[in-house]
N, C-alpha and C. Protein backbone atom coordinates (compact mmCIF):
# COMPACT_ATOMS: atom_id res chain seq x y z
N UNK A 1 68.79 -107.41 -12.37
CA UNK A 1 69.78 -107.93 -11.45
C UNK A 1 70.15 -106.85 -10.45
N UNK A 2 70.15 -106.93 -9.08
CA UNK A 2 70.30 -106.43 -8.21
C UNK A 2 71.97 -106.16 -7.95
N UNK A 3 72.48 -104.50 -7.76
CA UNK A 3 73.60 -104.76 -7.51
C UNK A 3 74.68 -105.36 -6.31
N UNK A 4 75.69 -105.05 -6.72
CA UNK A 4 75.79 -105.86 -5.09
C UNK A 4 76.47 -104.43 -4.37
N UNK A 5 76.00 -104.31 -3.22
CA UNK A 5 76.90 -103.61 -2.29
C UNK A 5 78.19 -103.12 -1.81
N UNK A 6 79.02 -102.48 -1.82
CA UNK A 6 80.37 -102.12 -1.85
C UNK A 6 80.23 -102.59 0.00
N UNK A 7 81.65 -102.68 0.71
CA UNK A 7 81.48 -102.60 2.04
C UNK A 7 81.33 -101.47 2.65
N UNK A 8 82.12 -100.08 2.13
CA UNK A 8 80.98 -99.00 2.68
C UNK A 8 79.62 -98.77 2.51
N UNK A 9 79.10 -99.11 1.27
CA UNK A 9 77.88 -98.38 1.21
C UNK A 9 77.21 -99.71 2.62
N UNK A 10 77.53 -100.77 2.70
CA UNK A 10 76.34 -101.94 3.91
C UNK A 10 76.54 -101.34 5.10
N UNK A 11 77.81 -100.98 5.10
CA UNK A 11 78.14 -100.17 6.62
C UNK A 11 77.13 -99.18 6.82
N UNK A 12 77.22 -98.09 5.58
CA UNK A 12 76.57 -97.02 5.71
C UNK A 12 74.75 -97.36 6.01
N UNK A 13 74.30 -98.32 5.12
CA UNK A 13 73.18 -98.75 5.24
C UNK A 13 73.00 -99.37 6.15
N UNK A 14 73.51 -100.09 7.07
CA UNK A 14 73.57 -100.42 8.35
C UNK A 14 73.20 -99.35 9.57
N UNK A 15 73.96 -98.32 9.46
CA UNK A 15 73.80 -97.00 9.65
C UNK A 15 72.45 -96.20 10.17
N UNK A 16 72.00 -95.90 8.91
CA UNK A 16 70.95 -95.22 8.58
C UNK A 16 69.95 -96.12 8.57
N UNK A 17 69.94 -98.01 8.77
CA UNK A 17 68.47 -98.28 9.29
C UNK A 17 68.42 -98.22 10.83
N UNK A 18 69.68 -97.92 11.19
CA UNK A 18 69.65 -97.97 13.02
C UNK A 18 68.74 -96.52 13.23
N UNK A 19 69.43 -95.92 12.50
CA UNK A 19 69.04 -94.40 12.81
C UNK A 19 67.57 -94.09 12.04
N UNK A 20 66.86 -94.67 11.19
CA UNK A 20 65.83 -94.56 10.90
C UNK A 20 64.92 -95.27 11.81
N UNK A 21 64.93 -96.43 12.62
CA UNK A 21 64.45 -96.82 13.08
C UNK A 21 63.87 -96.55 14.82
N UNK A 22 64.94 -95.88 15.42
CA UNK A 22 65.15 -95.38 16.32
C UNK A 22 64.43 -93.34 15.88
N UNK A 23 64.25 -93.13 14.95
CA UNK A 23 63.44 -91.24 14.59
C UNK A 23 62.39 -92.75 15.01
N UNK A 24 61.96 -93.44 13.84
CA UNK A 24 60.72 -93.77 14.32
C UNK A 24 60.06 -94.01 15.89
N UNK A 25 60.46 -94.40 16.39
CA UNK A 25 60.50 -94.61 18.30
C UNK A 25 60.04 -93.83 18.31
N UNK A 26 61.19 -92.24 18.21
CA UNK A 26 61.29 -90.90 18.86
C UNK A 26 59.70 -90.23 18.38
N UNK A 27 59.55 -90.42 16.96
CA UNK A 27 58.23 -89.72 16.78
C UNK A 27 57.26 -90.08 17.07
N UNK A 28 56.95 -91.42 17.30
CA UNK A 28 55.82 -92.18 17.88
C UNK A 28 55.72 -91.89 19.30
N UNK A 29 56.69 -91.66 20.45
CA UNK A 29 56.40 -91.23 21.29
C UNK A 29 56.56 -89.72 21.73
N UNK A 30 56.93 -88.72 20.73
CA UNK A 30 57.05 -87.28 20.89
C UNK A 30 55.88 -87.39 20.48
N UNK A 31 54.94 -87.95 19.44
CA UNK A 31 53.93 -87.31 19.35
C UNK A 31 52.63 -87.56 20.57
N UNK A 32 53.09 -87.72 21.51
CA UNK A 32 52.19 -88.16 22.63
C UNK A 32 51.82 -87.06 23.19
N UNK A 33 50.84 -86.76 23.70
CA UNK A 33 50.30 -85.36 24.48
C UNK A 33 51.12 -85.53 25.83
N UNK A 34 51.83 -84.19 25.91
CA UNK A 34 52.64 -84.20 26.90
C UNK A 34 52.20 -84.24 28.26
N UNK A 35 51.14 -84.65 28.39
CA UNK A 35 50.72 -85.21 30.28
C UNK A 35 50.51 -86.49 30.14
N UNK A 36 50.89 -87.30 29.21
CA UNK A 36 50.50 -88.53 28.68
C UNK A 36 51.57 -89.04 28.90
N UNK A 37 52.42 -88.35 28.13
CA UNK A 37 54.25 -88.66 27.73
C UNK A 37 54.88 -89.68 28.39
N UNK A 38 54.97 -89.17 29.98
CA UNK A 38 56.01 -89.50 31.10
C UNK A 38 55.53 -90.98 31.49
N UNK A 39 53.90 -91.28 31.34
CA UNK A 39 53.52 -91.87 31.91
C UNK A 39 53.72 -93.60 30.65
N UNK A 40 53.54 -93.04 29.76
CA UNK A 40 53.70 -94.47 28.85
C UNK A 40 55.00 -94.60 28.48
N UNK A 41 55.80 -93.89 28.30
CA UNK A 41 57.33 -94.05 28.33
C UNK A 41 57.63 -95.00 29.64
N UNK A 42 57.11 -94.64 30.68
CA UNK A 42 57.52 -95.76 32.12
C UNK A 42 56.77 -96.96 32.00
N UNK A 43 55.60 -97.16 31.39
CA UNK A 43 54.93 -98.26 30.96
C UNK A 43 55.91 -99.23 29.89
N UNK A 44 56.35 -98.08 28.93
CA UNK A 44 57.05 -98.93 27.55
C UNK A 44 58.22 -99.08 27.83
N UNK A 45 58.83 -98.79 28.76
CA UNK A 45 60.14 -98.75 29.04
C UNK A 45 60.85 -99.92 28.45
N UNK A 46 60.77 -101.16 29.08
CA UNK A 46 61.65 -102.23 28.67
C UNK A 46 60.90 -102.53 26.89
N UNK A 47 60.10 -102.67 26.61
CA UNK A 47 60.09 -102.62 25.03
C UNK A 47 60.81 -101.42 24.18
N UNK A 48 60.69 -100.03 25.10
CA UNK A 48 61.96 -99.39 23.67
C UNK A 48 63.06 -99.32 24.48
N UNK A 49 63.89 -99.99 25.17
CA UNK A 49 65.12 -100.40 25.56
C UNK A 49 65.49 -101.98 24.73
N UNK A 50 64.53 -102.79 24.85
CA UNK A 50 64.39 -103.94 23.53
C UNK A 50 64.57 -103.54 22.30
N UNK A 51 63.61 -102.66 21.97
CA UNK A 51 63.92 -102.45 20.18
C UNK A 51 64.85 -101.67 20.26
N UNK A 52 65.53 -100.65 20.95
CA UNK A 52 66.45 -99.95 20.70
C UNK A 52 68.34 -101.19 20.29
N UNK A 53 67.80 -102.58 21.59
CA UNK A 53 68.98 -103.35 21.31
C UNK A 53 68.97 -104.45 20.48
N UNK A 54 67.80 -104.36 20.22
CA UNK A 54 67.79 -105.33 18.80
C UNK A 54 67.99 -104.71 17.86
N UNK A 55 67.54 -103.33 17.24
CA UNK A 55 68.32 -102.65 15.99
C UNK A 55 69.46 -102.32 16.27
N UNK A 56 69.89 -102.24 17.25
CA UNK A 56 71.45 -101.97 17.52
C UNK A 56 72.43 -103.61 17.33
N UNK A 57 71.72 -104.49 17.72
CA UNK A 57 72.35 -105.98 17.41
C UNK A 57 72.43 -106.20 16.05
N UNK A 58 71.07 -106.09 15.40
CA UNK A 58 71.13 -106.26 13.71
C UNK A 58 71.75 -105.28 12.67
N UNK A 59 71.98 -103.91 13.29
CA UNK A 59 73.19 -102.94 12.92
C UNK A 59 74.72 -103.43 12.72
N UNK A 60 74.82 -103.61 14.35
CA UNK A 60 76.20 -104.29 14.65
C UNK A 60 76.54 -105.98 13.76
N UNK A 61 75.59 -106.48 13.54
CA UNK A 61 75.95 -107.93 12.94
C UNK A 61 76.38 -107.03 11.42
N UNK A 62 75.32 -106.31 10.69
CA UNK A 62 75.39 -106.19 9.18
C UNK A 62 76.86 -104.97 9.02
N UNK A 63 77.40 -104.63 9.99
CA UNK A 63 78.31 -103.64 10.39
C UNK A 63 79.88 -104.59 9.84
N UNK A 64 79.51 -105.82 11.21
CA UNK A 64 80.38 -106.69 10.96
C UNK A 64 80.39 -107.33 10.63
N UNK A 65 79.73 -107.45 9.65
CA UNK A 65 79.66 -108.77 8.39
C UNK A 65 80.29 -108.25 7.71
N UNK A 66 80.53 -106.66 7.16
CA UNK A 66 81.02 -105.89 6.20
C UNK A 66 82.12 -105.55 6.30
N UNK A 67 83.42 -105.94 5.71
CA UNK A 67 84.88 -105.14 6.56
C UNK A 67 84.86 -103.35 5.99
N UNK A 68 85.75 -102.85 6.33
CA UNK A 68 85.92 -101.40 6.45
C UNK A 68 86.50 -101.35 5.08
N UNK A 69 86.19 -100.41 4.32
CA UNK A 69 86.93 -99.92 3.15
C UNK A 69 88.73 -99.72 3.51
């Protein structure tokens, strides 16, 4: 049986998948050869401005689904 969640710890886990998800971005495109970099970042632009506000939407919902300790 799975436990259940306190409302800090969903907050917190809310948290840390925003912020795990967003290193991921960062390393996928730091690891780009830097004469490469500038140029697919302006290509990807509106997709990691998208995923950046969709994990930030599904943050914010599981945020406030959870009240504050």
């Amino acid at each position: 049986m799975e436990r259940v969640l306190t409302p800090g710890e969903t907050r917190a886990e809310a948290a840390a998948m925003l912020l795990g998800r967003l290193e991921d971005l960062v390393v996928a495109y730091a690891s780009l050869p830097a004469d490469e970099r500038l140029e697919v970042l302006s290509r990807d632009a509106d997709r990691i401005t998208g995923e950046v506000a969709r994990y930030l939407q599904a943050a914010r919902h599981q945020i406030t689904a959870s009240p504050r300790r």
